[in-house]
C-alpha atoms as a PDB file:
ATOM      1  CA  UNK A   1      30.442 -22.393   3.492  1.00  0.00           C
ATOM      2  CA  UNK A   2      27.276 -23.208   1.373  1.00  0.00           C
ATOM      3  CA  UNK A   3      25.000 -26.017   2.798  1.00  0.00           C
ATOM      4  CA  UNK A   4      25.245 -27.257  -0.900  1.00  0.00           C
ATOM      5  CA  UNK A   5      29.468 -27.962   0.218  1.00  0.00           C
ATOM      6  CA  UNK A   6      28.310 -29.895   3.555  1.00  0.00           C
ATOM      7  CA  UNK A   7      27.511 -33.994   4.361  1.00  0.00           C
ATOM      8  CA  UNK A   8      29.922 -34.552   1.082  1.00  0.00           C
ATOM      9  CA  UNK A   9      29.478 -38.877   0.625  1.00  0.00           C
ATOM     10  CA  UNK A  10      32.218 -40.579   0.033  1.00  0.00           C
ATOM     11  CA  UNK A  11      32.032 -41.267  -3.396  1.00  0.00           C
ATOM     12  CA  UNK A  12      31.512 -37.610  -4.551  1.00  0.00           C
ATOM     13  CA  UNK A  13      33.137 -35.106  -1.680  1.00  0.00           C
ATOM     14  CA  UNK A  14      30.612 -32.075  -1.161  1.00  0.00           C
ATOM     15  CA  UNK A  15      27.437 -33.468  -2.981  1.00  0.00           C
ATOM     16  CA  UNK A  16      24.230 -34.167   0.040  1.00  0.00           C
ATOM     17  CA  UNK A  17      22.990 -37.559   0.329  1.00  0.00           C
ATOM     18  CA  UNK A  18      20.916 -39.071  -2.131  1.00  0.00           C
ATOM     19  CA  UNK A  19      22.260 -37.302  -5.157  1.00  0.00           C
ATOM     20  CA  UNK A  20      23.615 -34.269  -6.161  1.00  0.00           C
ATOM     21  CA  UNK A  21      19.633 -33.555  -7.438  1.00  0.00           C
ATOM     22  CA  UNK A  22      17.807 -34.907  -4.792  1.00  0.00           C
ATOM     23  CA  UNK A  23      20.045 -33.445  -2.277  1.00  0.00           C
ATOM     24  CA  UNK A  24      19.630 -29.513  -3.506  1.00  0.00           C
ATOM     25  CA  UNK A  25      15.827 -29.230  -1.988  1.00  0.00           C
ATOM     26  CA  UNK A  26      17.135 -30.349   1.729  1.00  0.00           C
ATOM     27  CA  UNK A  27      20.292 -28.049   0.965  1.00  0.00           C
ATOM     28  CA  UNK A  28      17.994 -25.401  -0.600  1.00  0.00           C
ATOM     29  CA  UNK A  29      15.769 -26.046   3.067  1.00  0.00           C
ATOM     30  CA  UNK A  30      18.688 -26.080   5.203  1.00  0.00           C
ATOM     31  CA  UNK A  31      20.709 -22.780   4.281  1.00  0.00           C
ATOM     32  CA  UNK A  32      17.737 -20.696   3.974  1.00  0.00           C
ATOM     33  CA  UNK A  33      15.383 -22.559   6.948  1.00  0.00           C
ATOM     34  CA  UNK A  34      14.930 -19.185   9.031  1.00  0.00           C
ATOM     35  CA  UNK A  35      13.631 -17.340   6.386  1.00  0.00           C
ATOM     36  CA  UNK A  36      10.980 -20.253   5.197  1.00  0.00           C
ATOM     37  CA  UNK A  37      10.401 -20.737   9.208  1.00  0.00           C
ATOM     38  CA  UNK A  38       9.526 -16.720   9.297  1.00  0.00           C
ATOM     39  CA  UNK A  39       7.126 -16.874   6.059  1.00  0.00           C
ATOM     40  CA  UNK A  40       5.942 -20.129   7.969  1.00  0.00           C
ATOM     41  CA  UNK A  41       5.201 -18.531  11.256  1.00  0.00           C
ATOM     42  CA  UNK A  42       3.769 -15.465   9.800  1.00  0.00           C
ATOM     43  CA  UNK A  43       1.189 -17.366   7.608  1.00  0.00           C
ATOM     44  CA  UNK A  44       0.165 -19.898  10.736  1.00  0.00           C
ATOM     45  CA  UNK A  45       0.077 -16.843  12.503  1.00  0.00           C
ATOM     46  CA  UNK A  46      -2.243 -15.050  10.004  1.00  0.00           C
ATOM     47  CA  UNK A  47      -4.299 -17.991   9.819  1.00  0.00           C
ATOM     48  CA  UNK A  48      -4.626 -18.778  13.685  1.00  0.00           C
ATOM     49  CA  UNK A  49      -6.134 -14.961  13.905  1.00  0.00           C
ATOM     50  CA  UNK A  50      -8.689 -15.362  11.433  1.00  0.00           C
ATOM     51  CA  UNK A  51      -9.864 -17.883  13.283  1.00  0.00           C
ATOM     52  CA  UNK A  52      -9.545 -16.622  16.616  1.00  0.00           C
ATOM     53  CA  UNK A  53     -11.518 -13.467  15.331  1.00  0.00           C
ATOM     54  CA  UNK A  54     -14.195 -16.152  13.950  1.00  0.00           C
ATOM     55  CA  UNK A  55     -14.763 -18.260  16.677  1.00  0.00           C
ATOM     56  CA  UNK A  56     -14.137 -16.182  19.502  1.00  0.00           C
ATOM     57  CA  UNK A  57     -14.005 -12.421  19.197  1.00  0.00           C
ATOM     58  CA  UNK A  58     -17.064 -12.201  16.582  1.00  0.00           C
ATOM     59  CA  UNK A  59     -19.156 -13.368  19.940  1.00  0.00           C
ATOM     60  CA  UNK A  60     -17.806 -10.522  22.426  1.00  0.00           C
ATOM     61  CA  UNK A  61     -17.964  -7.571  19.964  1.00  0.00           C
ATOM     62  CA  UNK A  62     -22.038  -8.527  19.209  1.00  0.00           C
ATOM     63  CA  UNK A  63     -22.264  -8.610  23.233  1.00  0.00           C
ATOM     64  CA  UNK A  64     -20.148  -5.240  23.303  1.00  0.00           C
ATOM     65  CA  UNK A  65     -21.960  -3.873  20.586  1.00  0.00           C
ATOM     66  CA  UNK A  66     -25.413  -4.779  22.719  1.00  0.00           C
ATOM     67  CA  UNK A  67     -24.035  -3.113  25.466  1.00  0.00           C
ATOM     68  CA  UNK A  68     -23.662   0.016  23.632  1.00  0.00           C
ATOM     69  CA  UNK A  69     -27.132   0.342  22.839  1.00  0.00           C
ATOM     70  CA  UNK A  70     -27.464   1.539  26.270  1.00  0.00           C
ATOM     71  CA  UNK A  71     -23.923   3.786  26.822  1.00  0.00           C
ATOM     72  CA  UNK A  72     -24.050   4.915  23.096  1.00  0.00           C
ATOM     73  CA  UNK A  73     -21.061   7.110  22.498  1.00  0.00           C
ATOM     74  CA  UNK A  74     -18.488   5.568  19.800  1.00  0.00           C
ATOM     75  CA  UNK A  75     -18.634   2.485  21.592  1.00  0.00           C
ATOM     76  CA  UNK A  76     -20.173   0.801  18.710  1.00  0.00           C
ATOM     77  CA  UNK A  77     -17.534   1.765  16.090  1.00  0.00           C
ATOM     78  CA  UNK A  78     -14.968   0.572  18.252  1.00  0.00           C
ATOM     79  CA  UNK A  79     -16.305  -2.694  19.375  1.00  0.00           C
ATOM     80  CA  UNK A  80     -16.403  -3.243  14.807  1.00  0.00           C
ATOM     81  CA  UNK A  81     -12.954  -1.583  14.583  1.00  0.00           C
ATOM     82  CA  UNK A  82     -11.482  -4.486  16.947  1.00  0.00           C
ATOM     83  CA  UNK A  83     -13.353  -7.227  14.894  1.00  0.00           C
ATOM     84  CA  UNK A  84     -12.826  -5.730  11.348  1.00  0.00           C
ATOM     85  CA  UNK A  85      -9.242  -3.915  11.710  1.00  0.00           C
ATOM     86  CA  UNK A  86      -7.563  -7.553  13.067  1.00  0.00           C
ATOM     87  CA  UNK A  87      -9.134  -9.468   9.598  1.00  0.00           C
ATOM     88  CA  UNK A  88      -8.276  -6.559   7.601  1.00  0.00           C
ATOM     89  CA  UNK A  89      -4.726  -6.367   8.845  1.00  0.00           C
ATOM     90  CA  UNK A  90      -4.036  -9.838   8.280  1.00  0.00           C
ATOM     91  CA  UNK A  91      -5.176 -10.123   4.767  1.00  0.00           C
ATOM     92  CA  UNK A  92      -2.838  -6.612   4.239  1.00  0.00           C
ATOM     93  CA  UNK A  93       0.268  -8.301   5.915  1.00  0.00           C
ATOM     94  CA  UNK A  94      -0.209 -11.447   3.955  1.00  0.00           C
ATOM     95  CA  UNK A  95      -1.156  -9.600   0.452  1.00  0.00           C
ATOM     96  CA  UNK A  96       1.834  -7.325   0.413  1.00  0.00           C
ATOM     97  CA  UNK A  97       4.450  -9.947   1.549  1.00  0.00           C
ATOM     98  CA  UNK A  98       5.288 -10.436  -1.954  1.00  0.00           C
ATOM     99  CA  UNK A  99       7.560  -7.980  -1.252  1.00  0.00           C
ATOM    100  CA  UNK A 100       9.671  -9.727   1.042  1.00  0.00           C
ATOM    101  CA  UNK A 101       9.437 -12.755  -1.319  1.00  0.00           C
ATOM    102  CA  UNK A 102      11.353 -10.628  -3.879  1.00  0.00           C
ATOM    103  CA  UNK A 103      14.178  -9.296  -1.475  1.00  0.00           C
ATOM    104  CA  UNK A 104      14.431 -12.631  -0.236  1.00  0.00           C
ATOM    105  CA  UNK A 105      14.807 -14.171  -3.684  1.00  0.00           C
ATOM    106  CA  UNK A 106      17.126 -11.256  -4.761  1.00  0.00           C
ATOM    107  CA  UNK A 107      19.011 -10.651  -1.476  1.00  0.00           C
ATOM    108  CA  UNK A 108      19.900 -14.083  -0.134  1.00  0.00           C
ATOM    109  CA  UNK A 109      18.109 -17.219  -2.281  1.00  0.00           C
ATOM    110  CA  UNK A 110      19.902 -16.441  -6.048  1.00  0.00           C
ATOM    111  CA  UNK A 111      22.018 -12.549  -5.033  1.00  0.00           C
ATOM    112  CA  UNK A 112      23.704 -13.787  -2.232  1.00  0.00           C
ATOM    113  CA  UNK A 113      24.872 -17.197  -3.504  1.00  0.00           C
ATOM    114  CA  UNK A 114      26.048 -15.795  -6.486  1.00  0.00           C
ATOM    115  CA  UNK A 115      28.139 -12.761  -5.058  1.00  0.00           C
ATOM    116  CA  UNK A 116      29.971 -14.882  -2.378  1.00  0.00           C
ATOM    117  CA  UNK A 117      30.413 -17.933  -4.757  1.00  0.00           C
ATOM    118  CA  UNK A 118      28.488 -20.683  -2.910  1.00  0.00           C
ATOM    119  CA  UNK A 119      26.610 -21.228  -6.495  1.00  0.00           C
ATOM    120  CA  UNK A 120      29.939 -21.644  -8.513  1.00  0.00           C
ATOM    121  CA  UNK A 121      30.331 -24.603  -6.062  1.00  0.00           C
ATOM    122  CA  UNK A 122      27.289 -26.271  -5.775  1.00  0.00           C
ATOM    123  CA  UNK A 123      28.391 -25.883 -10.215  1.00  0.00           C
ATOM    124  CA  UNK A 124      31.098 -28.259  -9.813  1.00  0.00           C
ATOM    125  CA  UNK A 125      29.616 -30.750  -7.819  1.00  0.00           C
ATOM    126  CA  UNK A 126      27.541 -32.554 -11.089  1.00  0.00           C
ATOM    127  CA  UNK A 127      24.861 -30.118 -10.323  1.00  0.00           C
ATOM    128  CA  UNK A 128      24.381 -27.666 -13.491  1.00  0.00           C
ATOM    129  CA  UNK A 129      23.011 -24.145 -13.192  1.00  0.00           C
ATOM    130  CA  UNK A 130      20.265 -24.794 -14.604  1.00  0.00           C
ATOM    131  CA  UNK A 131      19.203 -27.791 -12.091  1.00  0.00           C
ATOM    132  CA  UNK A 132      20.765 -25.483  -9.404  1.00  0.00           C
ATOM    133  CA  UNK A 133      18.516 -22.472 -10.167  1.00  0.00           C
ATOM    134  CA  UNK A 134      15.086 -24.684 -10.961  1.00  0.00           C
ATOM    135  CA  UNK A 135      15.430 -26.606  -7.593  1.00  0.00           C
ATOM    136  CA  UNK A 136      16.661 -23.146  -5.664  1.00  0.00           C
ATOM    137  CA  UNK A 137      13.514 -21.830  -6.890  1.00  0.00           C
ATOM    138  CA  UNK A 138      11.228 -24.773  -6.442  1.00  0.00           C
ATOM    139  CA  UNK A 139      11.237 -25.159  -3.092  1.00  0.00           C
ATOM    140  CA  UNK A 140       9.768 -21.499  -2.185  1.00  0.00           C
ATOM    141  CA  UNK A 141       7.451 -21.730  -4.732  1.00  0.00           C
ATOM    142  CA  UNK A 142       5.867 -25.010  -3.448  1.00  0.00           C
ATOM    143  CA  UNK A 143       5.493 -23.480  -0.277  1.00  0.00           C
ATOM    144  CA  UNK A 144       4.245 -19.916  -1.296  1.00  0.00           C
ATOM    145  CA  UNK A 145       1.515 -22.044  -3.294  1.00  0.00           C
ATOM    146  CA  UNK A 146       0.943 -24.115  -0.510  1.00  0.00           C
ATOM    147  CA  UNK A 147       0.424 -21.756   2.272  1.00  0.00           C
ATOM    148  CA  UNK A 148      -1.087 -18.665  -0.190  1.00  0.00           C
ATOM    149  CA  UNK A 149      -3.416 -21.344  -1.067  1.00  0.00           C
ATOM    150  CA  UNK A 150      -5.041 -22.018   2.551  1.00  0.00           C
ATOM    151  CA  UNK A 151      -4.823 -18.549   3.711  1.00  0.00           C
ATOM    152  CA  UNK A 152      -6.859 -17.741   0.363  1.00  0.00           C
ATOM    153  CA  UNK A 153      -9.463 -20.321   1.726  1.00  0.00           C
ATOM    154  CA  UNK A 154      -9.172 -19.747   4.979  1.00  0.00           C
ATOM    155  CA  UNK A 155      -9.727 -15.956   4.674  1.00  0.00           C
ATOM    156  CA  UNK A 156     -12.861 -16.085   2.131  1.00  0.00           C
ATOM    157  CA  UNK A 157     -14.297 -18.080   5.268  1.00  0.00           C
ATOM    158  CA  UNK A 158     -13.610 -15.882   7.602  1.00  0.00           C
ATOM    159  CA  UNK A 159     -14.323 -12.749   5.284  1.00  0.00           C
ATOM    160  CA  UNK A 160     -17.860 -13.945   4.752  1.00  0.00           C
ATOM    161  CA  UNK A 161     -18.556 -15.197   8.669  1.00  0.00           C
ATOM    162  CA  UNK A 162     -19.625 -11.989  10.365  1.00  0.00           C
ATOM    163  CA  UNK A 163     -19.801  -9.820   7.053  1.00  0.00           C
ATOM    164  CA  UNK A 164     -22.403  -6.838   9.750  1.00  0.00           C
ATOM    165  CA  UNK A 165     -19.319  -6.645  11.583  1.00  0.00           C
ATOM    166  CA  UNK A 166     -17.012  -5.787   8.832  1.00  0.00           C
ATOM    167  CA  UNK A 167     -16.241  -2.807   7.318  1.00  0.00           C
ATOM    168  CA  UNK A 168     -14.586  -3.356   3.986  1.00  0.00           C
ATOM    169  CA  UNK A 169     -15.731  -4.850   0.939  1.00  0.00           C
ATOM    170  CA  UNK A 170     -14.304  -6.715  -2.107  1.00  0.00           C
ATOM    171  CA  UNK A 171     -12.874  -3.702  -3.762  1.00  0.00           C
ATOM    172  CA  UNK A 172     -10.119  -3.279  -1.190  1.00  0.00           C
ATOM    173  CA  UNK A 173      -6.928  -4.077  -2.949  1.00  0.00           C
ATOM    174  CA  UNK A 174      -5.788  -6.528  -0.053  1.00  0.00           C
ATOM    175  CA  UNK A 175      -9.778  -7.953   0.048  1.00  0.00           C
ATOM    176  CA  UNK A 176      -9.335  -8.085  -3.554  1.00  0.00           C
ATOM    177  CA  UNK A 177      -6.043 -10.173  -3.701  1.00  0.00           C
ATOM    178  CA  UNK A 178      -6.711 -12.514  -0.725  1.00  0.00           C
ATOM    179  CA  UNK A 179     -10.233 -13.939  -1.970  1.00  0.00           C
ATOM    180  CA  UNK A 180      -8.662 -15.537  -4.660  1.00  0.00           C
ATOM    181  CA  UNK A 181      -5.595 -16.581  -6.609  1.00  0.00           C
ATOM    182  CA  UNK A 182      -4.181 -13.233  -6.816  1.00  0.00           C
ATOM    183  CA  UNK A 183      -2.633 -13.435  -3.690  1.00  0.00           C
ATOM    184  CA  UNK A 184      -0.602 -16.732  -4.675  1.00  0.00           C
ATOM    185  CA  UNK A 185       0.466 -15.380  -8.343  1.00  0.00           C
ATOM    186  CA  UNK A 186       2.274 -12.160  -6.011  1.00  0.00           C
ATOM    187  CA  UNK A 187       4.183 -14.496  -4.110  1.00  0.00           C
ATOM    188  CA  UNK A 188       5.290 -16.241  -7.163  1.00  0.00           C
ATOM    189  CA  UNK A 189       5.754 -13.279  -9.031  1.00  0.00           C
ATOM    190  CA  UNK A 190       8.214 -11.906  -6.388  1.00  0.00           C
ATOM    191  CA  UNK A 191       9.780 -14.668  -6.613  1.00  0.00           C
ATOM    192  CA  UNK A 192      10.586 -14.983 -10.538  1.00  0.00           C
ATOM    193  CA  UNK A 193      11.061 -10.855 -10.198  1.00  0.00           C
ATOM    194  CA  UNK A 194      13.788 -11.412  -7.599  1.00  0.00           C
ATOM    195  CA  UNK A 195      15.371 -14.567  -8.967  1.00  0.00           C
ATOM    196  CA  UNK A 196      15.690 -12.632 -12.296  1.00  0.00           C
ATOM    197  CA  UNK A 197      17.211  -9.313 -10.258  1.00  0.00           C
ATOM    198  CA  UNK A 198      19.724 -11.897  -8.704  1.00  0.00           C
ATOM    199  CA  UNK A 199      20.803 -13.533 -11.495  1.00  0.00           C
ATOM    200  CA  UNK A 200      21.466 -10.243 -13.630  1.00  0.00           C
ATOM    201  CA  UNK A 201      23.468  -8.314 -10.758  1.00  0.00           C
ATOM    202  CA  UNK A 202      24.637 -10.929  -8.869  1.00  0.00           C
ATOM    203  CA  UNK A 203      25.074  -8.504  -6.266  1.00  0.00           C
ATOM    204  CA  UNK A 204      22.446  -9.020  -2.947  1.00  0.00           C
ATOM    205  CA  UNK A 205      21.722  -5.509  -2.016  1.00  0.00           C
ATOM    206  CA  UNK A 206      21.081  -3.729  -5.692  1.00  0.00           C
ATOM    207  CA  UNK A 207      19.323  -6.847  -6.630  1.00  0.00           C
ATOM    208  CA  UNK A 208      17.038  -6.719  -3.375  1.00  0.00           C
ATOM    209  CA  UNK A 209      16.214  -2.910  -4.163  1.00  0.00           C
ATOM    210  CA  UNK A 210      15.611  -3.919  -7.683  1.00  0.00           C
ATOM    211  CA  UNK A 211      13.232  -6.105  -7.225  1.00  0.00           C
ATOM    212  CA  UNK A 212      11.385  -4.447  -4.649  1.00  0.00           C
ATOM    213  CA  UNK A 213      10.895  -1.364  -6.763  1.00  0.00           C
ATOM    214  CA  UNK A 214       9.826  -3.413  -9.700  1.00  0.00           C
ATOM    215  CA  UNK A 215       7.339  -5.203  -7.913  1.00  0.00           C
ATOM    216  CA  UNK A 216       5.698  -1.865  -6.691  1.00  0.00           C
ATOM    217  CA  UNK A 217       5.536  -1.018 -10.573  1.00  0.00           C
ATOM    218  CA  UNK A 218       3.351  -4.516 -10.772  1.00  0.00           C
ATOM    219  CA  UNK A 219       1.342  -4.089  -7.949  1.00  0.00           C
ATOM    220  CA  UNK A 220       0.717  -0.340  -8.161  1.00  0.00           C
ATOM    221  CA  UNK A 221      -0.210  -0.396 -11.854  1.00  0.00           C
ATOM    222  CA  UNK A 222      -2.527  -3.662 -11.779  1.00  0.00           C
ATOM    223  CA  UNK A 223      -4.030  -1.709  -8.732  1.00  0.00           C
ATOM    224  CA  UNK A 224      -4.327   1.328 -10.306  1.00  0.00           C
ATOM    225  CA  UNK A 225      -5.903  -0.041 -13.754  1.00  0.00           C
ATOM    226  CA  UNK A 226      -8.030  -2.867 -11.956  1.00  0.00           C
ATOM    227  CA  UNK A 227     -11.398  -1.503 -13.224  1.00  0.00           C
ATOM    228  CA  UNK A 228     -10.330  -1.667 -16.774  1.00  0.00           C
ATOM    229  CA  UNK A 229      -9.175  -5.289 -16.402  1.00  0.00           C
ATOM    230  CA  UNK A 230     -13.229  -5.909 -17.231  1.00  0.00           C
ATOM    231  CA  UNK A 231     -16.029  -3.834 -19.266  1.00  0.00           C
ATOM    232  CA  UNK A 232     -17.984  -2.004 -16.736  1.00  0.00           C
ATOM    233  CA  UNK A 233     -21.519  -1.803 -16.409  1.00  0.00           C
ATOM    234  CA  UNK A 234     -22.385   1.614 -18.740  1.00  0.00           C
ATOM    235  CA  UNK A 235     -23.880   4.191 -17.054  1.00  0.00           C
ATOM    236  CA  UNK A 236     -25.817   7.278 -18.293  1.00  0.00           C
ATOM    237  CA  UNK A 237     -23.293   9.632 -17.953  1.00  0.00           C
ATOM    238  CA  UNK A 238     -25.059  11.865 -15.259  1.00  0.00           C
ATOM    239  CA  UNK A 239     -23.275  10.037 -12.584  1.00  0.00           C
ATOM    240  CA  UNK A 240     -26.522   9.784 -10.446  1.00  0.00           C
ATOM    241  CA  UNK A 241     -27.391   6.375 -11.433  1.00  0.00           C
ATOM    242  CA  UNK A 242     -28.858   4.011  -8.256  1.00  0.00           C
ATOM    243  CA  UNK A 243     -26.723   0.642  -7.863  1.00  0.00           C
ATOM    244  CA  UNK A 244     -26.557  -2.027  -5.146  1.00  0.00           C
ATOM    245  CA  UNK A 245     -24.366  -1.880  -2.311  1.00  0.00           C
ATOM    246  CA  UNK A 246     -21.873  -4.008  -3.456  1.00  0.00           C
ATOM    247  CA  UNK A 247     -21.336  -2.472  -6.748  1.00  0.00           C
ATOM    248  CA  UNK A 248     -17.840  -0.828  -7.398  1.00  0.00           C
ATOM    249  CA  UNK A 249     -19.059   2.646  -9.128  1.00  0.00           C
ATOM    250  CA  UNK A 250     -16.381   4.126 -11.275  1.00  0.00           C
ATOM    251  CA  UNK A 251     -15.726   7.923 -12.585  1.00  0.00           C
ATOM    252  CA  UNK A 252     -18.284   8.540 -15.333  1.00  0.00           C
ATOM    253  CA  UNK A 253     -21.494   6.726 -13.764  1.00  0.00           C
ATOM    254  CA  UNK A 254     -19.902   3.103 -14.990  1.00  0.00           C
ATOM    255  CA  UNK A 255     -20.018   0.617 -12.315  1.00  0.00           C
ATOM    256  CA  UNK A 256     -18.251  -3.165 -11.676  1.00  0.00           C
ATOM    257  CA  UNK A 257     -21.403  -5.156  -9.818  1.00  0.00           C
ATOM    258  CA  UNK A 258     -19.692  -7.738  -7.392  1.00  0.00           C
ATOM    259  CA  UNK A 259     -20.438 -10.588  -9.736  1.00  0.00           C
ATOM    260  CA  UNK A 260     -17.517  -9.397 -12.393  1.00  0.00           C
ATOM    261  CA  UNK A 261     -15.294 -10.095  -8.804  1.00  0.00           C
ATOM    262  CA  UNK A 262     -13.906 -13.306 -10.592  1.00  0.00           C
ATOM    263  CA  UNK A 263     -13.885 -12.087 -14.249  1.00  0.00           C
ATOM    264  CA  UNK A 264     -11.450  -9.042 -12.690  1.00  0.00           C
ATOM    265  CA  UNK A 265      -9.865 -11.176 -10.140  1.00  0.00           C
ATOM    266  CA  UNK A 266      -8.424 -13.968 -12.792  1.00  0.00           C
ATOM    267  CA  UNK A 267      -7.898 -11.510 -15.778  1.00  0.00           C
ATOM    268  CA  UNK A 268      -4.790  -9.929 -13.000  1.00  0.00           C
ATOM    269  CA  UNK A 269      -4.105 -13.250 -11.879  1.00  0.00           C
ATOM    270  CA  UNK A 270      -3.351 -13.821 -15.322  1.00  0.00           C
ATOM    271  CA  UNK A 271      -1.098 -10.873 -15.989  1.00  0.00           C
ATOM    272  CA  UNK A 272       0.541 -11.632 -12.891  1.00  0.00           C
ATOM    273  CA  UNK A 273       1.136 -15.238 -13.237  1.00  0.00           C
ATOM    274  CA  UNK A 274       2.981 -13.925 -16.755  1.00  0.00           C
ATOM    275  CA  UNK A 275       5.197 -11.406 -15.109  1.00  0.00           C
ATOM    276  CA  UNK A 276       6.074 -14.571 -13.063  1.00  0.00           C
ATOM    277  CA  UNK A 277       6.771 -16.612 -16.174  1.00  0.00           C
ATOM    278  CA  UNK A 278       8.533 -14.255 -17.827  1.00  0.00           C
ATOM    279  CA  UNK A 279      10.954 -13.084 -15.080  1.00  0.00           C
ATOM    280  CA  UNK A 280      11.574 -16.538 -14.335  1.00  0.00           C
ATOM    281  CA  UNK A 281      12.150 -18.255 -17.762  1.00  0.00           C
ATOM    282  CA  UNK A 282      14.456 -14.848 -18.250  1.00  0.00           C
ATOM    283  CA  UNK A 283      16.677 -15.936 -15.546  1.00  0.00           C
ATOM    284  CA  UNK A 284      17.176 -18.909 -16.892  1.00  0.00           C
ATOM    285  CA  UNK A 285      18.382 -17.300 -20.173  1.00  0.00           C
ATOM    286  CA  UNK A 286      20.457 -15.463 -18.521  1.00  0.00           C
ATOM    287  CA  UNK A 287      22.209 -18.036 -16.269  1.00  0.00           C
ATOM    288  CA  UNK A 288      22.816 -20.012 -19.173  1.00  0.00           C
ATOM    289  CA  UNK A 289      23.911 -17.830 -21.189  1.00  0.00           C
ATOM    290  CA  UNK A 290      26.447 -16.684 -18.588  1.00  0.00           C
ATOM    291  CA  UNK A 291      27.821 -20.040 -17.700  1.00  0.00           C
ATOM    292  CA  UNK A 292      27.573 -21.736 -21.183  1.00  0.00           C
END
């Protein structure tokens, strides 16, 4: 049975406390709580280990790393491969969980209460689909902005802490993403993308393997294009020019120097926050036009 069909009051069997409306977030919370307690874990998680790596580990690998001035060997690399691999592979788990955003959205937050029925329910219980579907979808949302949005900060702070002992730089798609609000407009776009899979097949599976396959068209394409989100800095065609360190030299002696991060970082934020929009305000079309 749907946690929208449980704690019925006594004037209106089946609708939560407080209102059919301002019951469907704590219904919305309560059916899907280990999935949100997952994301939940997994950011905490992410975040804890940035700081760990901060605070703790940046100390021992500079006291490894003197060390191996006297043993030499690859002991250096290594002692940078424990400090840089741990930040990198948090900001690549975090980055690419827009991907299980969508399945979850498709698969089990709009799929699954469609195919089994639990939405038709929650329908006759004074809560429209329209309300049903904006309050289903609110609740992630808050919380993807919410937690993207102190991993983003949280990351930039630890990205820039030790930057000798790192071994990226900001042209790494998951450095990219997680320095800014990239990361957040994925999450959100997985979310619309999904809720939009669900609503059309109303199936969980085929819309969970929708939505993960058009989210790779998203990501891989944005990813793929980045450098012409922004003019590049001309070159003079040789391909032999000198630039600093932290420029991002292109095919054709062109180069991105770090300061057009932002203009290249918002201009996809942008796109992505519209693929967002759209898939979302396309479910909505769809659900009403469905159950008008």
């Amino acid at each position: 049975m749907s946690a929208f069909a449980v704690r019925g009051t006594a004037e209106t069997p089946g609708v939560p406390p407080g209102g059919p409306v301002k019951g469907l977030p704590w219904a919305v919370l309560r059916l899907h709580r280990a999935a949100l307690v997952v994301w939940g874990v997994l950011m905490l998680a992410a975040v804890g280990m940035l700081v760990w790596e901060v605070e703790i580990t940046a100390a021992s690998v500079r006291d490894r790393m003197a060390a191996c001035e006297r043993t030499g060997g690859l002991c250096r690399l290594q002692a940078l491969t424990d400090y840089s691999g741990t930040i990198g592979w948090a900001s690549t788990l975090v980055y690419y969980s827009f991907f299980a955003v969508a399945a979850f959205a498709a698969g089990a937050l709009i799929g699954r209460e469609l195919e089994n029925g639990t939405a038709q329910l929650a329908w006759t219980q004074s809560v429209s689909p329209t309300r049903w579907l904006a309050v289903t979808l609110a609740v992630p949302a808050v919380l993807l902005t919410v937690g993207g949005t102190v991993f983003v900060f949280v990351f930039r702070w630890a990205w820039a802490a030790n930057r000798d002992l790192m071994g990226d730089d900001w042209t790494f798609n998951d450095v990219f993403a997680a320095r800014g609000p990239a990361l957040v407009a994925y999450g959100l776009c997985g979310l619309g993308v999904g809720a939009l899979a669900g609503v059309v097949l109303r199936r969980s599976l085929p819309a969970l393997g929708v939505a993960c396959g058009v989210m790779y068209l998203v990501n891989h394409n944005l990813e793929k294009y980045r450098p012409k989100l922004w003019p590049a800095v001309p070159g003079d065609g040789s391909g032999s020019g000198t630039w600093p360190n932290d420029s991002w030299v292109l095919d054709g002696g062109a180069s991105h120097p770090e300061s057009h991060y932002w203009p290249l970082q918002l201009v996809e934020t942008g796109i992505v926050l519209a693929v967002a929009l759209l898939a979302t305000g396309a479910a909505f079309w769809v659900l009403r036009r469905r159950t008008a």
